[in-house]
Protein backbone atom coordinates (compact mmCIF):
# COMPACT_ATOMS: atom_id res chain seq x y z
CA UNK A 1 21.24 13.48 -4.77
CA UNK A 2 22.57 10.31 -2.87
CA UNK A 3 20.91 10.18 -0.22
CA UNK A 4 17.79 11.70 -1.28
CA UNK A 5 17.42 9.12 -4.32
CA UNK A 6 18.86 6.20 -2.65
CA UNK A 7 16.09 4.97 -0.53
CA UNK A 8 13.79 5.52 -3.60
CA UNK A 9 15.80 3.48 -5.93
CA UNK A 10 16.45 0.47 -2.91
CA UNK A 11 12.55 0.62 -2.35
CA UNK A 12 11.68 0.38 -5.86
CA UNK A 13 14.07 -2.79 -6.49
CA UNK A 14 12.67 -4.53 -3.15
CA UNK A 15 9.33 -3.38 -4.36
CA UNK A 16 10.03 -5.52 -7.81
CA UNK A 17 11.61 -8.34 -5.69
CA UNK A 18 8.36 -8.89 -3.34
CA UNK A 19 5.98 -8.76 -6.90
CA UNK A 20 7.89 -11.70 -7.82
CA UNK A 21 7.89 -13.48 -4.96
CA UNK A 22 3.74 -13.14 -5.31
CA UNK A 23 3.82 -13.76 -8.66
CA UNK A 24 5.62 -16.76 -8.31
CA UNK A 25 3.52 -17.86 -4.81
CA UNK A 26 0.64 -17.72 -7.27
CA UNK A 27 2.43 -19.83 -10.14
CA UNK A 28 3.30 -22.44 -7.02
CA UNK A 29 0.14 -22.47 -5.79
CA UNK A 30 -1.53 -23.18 -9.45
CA UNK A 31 0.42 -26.17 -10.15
CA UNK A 32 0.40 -28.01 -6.90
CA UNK A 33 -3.11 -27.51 -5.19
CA UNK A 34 -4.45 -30.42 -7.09
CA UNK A 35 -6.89 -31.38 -3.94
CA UNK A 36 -8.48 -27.52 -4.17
CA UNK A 37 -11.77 -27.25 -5.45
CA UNK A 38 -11.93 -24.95 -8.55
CA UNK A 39 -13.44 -22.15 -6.58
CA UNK A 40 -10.89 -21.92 -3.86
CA UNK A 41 -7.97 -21.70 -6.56
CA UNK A 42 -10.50 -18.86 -8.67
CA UNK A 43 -10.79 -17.10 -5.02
CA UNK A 44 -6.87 -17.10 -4.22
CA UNK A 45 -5.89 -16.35 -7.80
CA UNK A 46 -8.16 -13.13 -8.23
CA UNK A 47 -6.91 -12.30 -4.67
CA UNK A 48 -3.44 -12.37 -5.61
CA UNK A 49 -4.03 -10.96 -9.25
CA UNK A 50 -5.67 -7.79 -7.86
CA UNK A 51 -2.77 -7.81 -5.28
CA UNK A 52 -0.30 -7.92 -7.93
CA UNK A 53 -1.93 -5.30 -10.33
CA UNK A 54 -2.00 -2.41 -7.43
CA UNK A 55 1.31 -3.40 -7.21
CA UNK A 56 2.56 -3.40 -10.86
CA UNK A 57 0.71 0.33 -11.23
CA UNK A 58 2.84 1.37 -8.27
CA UNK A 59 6.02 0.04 -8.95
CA UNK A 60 5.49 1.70 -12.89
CA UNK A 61 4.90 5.02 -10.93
CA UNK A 62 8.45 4.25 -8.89
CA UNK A 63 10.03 3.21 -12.12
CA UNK A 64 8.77 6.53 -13.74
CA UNK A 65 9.53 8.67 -10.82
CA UNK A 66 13.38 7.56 -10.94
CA UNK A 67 12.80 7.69 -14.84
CA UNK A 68 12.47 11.32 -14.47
CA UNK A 69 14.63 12.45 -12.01
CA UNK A 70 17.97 10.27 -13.14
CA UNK A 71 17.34 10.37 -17.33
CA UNK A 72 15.34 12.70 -18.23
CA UNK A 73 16.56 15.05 -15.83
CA UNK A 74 19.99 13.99 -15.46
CA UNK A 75 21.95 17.36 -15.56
CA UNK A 76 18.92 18.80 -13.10
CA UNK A 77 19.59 17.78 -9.76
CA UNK A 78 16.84 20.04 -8.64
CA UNK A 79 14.23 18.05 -10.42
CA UNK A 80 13.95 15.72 -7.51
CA UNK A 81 12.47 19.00 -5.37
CA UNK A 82 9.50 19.27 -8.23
CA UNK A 83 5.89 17.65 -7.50
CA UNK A 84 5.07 16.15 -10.60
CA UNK A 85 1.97 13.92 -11.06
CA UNK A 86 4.14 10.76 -10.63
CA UNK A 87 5.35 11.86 -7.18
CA UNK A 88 1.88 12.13 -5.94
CA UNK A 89 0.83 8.79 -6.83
CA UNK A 90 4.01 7.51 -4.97
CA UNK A 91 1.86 8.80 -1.53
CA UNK A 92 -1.74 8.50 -3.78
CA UNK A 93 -1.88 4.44 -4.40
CA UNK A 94 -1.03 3.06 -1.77
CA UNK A 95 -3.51 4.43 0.33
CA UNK A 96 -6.19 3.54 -2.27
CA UNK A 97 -4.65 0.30 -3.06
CA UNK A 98 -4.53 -1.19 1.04
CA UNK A 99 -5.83 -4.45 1.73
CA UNK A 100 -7.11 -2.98 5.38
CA UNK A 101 -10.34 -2.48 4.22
CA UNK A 102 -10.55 -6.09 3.15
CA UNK A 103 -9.04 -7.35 5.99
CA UNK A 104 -11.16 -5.31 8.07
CA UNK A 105 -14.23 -6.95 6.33
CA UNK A 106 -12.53 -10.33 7.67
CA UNK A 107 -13.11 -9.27 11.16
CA UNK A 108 -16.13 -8.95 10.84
CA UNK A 109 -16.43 -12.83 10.42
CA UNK A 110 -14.03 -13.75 12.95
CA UNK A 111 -15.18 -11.32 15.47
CA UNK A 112 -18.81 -11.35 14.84
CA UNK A 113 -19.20 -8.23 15.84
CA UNK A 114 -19.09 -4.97 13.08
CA UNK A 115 -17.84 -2.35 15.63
CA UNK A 116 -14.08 -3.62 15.10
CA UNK A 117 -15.02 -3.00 10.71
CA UNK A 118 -16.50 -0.12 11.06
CA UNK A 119 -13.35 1.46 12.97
CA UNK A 120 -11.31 0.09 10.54
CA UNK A 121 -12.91 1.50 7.37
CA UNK A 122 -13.20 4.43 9.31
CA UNK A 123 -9.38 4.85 9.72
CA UNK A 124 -8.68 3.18 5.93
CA UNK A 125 -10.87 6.40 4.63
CA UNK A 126 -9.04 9.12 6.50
CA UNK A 127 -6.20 7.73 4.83
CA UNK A 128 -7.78 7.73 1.26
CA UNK A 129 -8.45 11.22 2.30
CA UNK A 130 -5.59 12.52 3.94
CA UNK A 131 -3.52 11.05 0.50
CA UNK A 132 -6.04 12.52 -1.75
CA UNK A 133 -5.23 16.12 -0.02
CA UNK A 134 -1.73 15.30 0.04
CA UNK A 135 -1.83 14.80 -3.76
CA UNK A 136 -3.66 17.64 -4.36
CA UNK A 137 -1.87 20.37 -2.46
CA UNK A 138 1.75 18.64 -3.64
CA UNK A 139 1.00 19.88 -7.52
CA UNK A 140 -0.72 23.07 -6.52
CA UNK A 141 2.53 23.93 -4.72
CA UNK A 142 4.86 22.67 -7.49
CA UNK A 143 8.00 21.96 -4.96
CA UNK A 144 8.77 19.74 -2.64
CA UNK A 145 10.28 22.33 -0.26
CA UNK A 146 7.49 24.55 -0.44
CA UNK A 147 5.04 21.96 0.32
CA UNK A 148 6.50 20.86 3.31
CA UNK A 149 7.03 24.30 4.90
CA UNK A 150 3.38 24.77 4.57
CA UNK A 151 1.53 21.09 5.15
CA UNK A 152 4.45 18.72 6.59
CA UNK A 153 2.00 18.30 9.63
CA UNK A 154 -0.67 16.07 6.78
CA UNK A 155 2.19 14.06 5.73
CA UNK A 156 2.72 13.05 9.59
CA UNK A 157 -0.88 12.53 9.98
CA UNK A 158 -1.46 10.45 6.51
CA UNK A 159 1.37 8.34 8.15
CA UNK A 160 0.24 8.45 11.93
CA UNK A 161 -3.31 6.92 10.25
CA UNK A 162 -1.51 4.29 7.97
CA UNK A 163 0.69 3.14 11.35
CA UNK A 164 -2.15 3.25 13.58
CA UNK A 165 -4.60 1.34 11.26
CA UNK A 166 -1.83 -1.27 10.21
CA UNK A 167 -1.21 -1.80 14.15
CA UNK A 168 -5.64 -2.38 14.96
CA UNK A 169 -6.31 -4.61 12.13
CA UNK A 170 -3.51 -6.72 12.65
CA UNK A 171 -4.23 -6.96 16.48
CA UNK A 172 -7.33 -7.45 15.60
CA UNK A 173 -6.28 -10.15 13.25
CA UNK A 174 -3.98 -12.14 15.85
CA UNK A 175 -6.74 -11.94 18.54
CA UNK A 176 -9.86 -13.12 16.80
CA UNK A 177 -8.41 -15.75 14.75
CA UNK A 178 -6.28 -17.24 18.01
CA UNK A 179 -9.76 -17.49 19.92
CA UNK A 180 -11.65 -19.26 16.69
CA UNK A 181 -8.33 -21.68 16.54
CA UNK A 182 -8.68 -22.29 20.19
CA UNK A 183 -12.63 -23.18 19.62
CA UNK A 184 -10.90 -25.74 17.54
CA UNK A 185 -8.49 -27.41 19.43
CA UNK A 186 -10.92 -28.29 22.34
């Protein structure tokens, strides 16, 4: 149960240590952007408050997850095999939760060009998908042992799509917004 439950229970408490940190970032921000007009503070504080509510349903899932496995299961240590509604939202939200899709919308605007977007929402709904199917078939087979035997392959792909995704908007990011600085600095 160690080392099965261990990298659950470190993610979950670094999980609740970033939340802070954007809680707080938010708090910061609030009390010393005097010079902001009142729509740029309304902008960055529903940003960060929709941020930080995908991430407090997530981190309840976590909290519920362990919940089960180390209390209410204590004297169980084969609960952690079962699929249980909570363990499927641990792969569920945060595919439906990612901020690709609105960061793909943003290069749009830097890019002005919709071919880079459209590839991007593309890849952010195979992942919605891939998740969904994920979640689905992890309940219908009730273990965790039997679901891998028979679809480990869609947990590699569900991943293989989140990496590749992660790795094109971000590039994407770097490029567009280094050539719009460099309009800038002429």
């Amino acid at each position: 149960m160690r080392t099965t439950l261990g990298p659950v229970v470190i993610g979950c408490l670094l999980s609740v240590l970033l939340f802070g940190f954007t809680v707080m970032q938010l708090i910061s921000y609030m009390q010393y952007s005097f010079e902001d007009p009142l729509y740029i503070k309304t902008i960055v504080s529903t940003s960060i408050s929709q941020a930080s509510g995908g991430e407090t349903m997530h981190t309840a899932v976590v909290i519920h997850y362990l919940y089960r496995i180390t209390v209410t299961n204590f004297s169980n240590p084969l609960a952690i095999l079962q699929n249980e509604a909570d363990f499927c939202m641990l792969i569920l939200l945060p595919a439906v939760l990612n901020s690709t899709a609105l960061y793909a919308y943003r290069i749009s605007f830097l890019s002005r060009r919709w071919v880079f977007t459209i590839l991007a929402w593309i890849g952010s709904v195979a992942r919605v998908i891939t998740a969904v199917i994920i979640g689905v078939y992890g309940i219908q087979e009730g273990t965790l042992d039997r679901f891998l035997d028979k679809y480990k392959y869609l947990t590699i792909v569900n991943l293989g799509i989140s990496l590749a995704m992660e790795i094109f908007v971000t590039s994407c990011l770097c490029v567009f917004i280094k050539a719009d600085i460099s309009l800038f600095v002429r």
